[in-house]
PDB file of N, CA and C in Angstrom:
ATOM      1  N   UNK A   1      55.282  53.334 141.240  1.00  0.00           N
ATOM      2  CA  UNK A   1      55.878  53.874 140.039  1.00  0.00           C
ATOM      3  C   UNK A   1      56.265  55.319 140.332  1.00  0.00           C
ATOM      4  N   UNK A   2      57.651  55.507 139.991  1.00  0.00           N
ATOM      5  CA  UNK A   2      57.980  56.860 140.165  1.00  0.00           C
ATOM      6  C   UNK A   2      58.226  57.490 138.883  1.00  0.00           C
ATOM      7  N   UNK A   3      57.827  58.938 138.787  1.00  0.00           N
ATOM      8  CA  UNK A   3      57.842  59.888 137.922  1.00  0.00           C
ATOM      9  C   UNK A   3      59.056  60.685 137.627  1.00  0.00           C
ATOM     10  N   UNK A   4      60.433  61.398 137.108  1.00  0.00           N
ATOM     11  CA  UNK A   4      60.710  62.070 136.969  1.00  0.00           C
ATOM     12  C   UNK A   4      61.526  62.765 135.618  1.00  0.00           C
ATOM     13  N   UNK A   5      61.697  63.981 135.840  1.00  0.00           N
ATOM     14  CA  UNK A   5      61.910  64.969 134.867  1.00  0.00           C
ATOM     15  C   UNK A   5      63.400  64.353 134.170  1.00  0.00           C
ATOM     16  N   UNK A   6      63.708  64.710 133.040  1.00  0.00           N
ATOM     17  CA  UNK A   6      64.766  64.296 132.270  1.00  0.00           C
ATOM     18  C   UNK A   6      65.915  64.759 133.137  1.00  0.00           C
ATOM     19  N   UNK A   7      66.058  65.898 133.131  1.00  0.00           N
ATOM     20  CA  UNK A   7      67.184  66.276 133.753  1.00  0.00           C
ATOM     21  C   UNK A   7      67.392  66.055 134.809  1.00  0.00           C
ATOM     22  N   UNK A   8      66.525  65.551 135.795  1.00  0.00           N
ATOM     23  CA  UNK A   8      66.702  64.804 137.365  1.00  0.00           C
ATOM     24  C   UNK A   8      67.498  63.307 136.714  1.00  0.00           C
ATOM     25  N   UNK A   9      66.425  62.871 135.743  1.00  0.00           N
ATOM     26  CA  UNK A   9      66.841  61.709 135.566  1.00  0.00           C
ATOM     27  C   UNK A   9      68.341  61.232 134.571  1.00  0.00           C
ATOM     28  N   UNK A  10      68.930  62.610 134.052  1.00  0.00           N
ATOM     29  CA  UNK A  10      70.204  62.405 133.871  1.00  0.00           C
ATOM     30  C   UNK A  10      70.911  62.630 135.156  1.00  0.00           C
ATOM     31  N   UNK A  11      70.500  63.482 135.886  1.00  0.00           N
ATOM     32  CA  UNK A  11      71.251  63.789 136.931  1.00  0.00           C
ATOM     33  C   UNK A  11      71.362  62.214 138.121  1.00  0.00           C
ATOM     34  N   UNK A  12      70.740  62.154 138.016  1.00  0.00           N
ATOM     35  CA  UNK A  12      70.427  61.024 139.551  1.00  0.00           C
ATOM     36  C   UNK A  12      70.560  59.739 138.640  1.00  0.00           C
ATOM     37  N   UNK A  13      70.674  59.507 137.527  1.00  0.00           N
ATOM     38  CA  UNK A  13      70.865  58.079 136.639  1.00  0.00           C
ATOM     39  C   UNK A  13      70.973  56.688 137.897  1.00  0.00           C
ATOM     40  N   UNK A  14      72.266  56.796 138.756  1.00  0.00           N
ATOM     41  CA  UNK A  14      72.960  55.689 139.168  1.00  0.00           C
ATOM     42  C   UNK A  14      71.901  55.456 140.096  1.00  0.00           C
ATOM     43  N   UNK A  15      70.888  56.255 140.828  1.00  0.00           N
ATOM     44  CA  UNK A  15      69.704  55.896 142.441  1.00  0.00           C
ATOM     45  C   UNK A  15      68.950  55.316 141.306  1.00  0.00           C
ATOM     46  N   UNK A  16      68.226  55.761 140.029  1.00  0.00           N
ATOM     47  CA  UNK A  16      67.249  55.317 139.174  1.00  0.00           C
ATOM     48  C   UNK A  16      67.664  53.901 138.775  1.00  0.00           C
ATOM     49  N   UNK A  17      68.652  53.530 138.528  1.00  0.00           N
ATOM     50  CA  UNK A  17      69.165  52.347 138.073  1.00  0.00           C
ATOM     51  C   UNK A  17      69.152  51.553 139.616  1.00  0.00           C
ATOM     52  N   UNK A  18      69.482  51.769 140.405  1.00  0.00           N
ATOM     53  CA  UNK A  18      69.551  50.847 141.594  1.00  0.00           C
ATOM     54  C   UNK A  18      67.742  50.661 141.932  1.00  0.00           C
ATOM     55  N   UNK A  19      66.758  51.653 141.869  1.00  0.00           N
ATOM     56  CA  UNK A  19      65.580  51.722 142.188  1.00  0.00           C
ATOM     57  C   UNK A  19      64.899  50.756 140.858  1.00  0.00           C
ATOM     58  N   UNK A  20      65.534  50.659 139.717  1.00  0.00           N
ATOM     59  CA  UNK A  20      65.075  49.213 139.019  1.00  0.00           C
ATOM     60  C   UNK A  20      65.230  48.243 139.118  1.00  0.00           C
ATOM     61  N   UNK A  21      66.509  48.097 139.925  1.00  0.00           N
ATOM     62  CA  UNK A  21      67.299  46.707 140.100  1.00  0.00           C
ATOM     63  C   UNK A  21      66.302  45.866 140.886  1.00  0.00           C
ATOM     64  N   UNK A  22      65.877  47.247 142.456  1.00  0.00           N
ATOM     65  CA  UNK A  22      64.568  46.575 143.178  1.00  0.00           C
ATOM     66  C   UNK A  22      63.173  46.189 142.741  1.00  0.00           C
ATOM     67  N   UNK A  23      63.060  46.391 141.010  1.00  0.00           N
ATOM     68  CA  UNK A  23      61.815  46.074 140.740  1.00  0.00           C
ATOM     69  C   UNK A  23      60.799  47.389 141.095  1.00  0.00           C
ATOM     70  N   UNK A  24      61.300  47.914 140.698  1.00  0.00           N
ATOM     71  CA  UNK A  24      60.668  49.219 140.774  1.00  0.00           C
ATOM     72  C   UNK A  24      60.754  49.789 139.303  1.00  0.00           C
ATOM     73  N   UNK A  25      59.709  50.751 138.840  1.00  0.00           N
ATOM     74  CA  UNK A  25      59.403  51.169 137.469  1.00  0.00           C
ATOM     75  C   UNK A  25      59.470  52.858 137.535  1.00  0.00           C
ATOM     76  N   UNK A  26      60.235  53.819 136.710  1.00  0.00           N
ATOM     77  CA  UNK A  26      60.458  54.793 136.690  1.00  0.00           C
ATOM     78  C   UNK A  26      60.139  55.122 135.330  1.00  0.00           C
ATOM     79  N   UNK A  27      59.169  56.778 135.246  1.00  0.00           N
ATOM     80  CA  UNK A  27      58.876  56.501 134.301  1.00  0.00           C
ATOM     81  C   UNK A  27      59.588  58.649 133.880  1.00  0.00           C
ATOM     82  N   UNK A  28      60.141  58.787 132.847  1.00  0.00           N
ATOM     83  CA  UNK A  28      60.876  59.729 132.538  1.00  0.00           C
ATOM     84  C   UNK A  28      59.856  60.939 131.795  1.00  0.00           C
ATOM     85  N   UNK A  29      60.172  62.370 131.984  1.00  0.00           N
ATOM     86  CA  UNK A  29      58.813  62.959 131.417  1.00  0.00           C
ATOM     87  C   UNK A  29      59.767  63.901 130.857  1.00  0.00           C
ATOM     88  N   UNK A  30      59.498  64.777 130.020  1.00  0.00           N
ATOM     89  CA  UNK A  30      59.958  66.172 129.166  1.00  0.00           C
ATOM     90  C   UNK A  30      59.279  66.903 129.374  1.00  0.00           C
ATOM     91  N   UNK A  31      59.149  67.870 129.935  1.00  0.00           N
ATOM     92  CA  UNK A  31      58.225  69.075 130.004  1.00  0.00           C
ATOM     93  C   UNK A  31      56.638  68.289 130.223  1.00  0.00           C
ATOM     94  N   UNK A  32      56.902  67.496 131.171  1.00  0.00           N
ATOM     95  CA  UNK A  32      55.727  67.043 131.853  1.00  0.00           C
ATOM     96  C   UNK A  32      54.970  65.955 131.393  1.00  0.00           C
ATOM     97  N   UNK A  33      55.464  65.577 129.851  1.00  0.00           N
ATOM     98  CA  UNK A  33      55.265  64.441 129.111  1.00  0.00           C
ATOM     99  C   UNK A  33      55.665  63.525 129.238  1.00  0.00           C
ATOM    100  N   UNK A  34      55.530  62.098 129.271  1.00  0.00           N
ATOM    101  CA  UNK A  34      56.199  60.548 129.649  1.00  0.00           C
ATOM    102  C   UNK A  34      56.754  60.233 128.566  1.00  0.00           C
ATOM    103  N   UNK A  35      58.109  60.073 128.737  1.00  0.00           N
ATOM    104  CA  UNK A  35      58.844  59.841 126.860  1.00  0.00           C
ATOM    105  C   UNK A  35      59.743  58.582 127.130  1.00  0.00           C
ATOM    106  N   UNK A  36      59.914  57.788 128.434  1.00  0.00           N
ATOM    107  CA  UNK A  36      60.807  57.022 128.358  1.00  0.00           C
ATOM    108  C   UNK A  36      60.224  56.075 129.696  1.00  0.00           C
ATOM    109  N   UNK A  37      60.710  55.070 129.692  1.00  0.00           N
ATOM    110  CA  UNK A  37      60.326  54.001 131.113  1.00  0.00           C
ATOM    111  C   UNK A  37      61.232  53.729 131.325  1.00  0.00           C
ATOM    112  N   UNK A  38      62.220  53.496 132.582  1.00  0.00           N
ATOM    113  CA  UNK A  38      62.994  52.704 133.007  1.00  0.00           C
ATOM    114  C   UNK A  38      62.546  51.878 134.374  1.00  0.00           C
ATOM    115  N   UNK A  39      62.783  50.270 134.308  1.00  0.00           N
ATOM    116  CA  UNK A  39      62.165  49.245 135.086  1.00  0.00           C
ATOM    117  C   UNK A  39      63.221  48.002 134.980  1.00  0.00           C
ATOM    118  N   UNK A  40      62.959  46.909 135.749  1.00  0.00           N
ATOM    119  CA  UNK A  40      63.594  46.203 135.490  1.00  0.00           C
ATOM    120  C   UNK A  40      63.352  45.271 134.655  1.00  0.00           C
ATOM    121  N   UNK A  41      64.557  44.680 133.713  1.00  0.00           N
ATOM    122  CA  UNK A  41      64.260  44.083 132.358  1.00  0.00           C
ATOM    123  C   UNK A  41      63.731  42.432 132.860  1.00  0.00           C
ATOM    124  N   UNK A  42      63.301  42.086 133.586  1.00  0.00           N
ATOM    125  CA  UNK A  42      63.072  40.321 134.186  1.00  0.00           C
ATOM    126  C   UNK A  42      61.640  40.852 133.880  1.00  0.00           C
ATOM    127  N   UNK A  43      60.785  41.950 134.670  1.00  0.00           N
ATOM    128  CA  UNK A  43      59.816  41.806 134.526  1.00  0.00           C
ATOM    129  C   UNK A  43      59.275  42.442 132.631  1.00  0.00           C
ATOM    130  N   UNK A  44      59.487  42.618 131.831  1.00  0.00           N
ATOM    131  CA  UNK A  44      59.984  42.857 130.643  1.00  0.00           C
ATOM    132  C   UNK A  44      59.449  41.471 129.846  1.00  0.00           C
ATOM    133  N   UNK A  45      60.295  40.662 129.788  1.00  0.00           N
ATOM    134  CA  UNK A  45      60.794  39.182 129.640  1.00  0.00           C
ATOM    135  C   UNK A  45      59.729  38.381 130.203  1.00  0.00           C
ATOM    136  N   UNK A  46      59.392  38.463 131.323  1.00  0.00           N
ATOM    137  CA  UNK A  46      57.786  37.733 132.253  1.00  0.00           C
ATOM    138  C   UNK A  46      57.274  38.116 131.446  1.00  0.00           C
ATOM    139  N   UNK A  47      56.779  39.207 131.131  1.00  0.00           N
ATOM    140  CA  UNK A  47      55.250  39.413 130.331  1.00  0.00           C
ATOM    141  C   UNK A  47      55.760  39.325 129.056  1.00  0.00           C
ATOM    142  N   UNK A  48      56.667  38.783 127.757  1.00  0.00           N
ATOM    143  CA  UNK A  48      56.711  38.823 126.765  1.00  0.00           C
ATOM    144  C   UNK A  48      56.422  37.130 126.643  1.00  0.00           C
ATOM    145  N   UNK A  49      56.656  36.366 127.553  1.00  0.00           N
ATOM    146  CA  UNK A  49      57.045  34.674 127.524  1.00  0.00           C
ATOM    147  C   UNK A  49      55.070  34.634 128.019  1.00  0.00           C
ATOM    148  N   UNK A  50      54.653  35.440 128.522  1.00  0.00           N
ATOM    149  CA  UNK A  50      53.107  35.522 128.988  1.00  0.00           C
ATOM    150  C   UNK A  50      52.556  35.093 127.985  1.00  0.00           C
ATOM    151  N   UNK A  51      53.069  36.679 127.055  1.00  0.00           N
ATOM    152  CA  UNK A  51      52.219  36.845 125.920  1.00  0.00           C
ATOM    153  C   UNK A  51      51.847  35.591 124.575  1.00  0.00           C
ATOM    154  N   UNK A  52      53.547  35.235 124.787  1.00  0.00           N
ATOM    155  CA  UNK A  52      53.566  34.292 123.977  1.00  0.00           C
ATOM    156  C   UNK A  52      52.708  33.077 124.143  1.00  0.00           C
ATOM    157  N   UNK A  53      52.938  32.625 125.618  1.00  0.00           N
ATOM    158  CA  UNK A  53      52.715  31.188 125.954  1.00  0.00           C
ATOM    159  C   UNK A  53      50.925  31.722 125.540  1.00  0.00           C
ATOM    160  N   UNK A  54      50.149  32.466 125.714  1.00  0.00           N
ATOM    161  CA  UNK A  54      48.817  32.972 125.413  1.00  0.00           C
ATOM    162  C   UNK A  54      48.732  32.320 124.086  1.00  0.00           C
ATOM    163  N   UNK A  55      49.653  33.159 123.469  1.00  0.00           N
ATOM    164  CA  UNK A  55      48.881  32.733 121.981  1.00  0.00           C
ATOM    165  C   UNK A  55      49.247  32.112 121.518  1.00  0.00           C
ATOM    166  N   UNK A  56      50.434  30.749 122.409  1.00  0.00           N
ATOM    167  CA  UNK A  56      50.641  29.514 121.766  1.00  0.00           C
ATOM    168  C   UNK A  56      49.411  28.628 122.488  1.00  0.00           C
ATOM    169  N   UNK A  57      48.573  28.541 123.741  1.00  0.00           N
ATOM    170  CA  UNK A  57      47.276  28.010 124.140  1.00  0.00           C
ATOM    171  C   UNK A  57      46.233  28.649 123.203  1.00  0.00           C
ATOM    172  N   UNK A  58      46.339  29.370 122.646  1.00  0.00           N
ATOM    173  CA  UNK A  58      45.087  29.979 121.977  1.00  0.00           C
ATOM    174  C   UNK A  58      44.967  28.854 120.751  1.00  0.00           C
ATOM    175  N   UNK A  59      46.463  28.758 119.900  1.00  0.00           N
ATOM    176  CA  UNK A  59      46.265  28.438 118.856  1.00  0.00           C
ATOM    177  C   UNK A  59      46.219  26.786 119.010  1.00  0.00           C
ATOM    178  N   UNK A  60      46.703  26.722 120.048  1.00  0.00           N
ATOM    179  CA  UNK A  60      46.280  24.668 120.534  1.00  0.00           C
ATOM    180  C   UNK A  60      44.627  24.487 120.868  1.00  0.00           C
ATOM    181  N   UNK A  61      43.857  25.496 120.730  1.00  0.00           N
ATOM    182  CA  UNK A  61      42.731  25.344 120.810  1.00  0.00           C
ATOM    183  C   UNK A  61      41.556  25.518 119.439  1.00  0.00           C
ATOM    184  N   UNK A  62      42.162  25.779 118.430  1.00  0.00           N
ATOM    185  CA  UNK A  62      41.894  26.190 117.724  1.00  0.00           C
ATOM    186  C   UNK A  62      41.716  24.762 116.348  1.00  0.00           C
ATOM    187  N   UNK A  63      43.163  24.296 117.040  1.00  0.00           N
ATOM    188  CA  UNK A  63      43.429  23.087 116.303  1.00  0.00           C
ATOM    189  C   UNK A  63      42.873  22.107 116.655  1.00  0.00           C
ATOM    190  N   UNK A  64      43.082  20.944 115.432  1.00  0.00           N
ATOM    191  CA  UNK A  64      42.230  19.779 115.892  1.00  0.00           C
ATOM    192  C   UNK A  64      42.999  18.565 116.746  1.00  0.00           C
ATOM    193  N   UNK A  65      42.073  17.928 117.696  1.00  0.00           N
ATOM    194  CA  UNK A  65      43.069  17.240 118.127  1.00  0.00           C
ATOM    195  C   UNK A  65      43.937  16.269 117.756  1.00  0.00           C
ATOM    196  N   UNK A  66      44.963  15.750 118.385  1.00  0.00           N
ATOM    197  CA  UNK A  66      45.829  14.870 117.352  1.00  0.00           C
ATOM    198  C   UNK A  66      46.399  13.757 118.241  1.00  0.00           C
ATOM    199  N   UNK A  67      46.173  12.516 117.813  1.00  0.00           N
ATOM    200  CA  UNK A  67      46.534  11.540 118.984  1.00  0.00           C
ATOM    201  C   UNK A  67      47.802  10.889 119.109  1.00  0.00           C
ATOM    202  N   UNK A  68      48.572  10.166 119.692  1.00  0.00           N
ATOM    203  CA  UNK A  68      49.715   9.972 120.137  1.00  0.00           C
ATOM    204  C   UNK A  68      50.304   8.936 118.921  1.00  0.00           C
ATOM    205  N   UNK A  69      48.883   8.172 118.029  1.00  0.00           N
ATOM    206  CA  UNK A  69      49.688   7.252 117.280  1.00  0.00           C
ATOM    207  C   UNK A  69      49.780   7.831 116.102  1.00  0.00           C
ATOM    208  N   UNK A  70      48.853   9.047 115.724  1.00  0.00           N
ATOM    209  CA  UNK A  70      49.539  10.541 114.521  1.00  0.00           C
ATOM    210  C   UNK A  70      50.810  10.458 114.693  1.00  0.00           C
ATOM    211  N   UNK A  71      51.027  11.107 116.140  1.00  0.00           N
ATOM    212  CA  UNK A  71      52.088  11.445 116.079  1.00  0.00           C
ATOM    213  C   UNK A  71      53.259  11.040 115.758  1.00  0.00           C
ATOM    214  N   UNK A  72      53.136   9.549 116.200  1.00  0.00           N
ATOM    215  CA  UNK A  72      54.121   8.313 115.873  1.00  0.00           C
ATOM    216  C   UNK A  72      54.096   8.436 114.745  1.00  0.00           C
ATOM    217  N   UNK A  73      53.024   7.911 113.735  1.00  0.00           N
ATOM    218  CA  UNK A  73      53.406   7.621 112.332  1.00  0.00           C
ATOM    219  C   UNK A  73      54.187   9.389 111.767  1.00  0.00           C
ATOM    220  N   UNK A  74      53.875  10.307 112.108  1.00  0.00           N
ATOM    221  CA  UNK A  74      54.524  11.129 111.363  1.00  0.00           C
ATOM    222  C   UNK A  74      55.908  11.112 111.668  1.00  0.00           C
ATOM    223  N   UNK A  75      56.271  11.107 112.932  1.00  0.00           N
ATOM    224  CA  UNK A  75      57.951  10.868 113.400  1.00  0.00           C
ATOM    225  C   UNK A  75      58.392   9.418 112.236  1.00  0.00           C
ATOM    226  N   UNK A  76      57.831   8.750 111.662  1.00  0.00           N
ATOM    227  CA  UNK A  76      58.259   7.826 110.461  1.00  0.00           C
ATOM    228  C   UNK A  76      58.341   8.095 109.708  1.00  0.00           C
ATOM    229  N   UNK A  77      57.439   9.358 109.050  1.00  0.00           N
ATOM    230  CA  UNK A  77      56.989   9.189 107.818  1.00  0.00           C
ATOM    231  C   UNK A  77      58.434   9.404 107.091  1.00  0.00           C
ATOM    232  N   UNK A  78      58.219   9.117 105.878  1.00  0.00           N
ATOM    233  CA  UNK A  78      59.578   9.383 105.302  1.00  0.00           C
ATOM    234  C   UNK A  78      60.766   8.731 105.124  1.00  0.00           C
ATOM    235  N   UNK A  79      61.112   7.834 106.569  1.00  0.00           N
ATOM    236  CA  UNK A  79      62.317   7.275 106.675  1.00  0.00           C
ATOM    237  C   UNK A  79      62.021   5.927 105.787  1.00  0.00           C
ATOM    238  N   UNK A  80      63.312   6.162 105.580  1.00  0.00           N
ATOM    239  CA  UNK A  80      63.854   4.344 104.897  1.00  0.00           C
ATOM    240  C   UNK A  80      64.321   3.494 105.472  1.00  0.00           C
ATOM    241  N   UNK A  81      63.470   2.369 105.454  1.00  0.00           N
ATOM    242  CA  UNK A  81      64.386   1.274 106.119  1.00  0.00           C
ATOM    243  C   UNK A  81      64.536  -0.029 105.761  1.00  0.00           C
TER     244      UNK A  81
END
């Protein structure tokens, strides 16, 4: 992870953008403070589909189980025939 100052990082924009492309994480500071991240957006997206798929196993555990001929009759329920 590389560090730099705003004004490097307006200055040098186009190396910072190629140094994300490689999967590399840059992280932007103001007077020595971290105010911005630039990284590449895939790994972004990986850990949001993570997060999710987490707390879609969490909540399949939570629930009760449900067997294949539930399932059937509910794919009916309703219809007319």
């Amino acid at each position: 992870m590389t560090t730099v100052g705003a004004y490097e990082a307006k200055t040098h924009l186009p190396r910072l953008i190629r140094a994300a492309e490689r999967g590399e994480t840059v992280i932007i500071t103001r007077h020595g403070k971290p105010v911005a991240q630039l990284g590449p957006v895939q790994d972004q997206q990986r850990q949001e589909i993570a997060e999710v798929m987490e707390r879609m196993a969490a909540l399949r555990r939570r629930l009760p189980k449900v067997s294949i001929e539930e399932i059937l009759a509910w794919r009916h329920e309703g219809h007319k025939y």
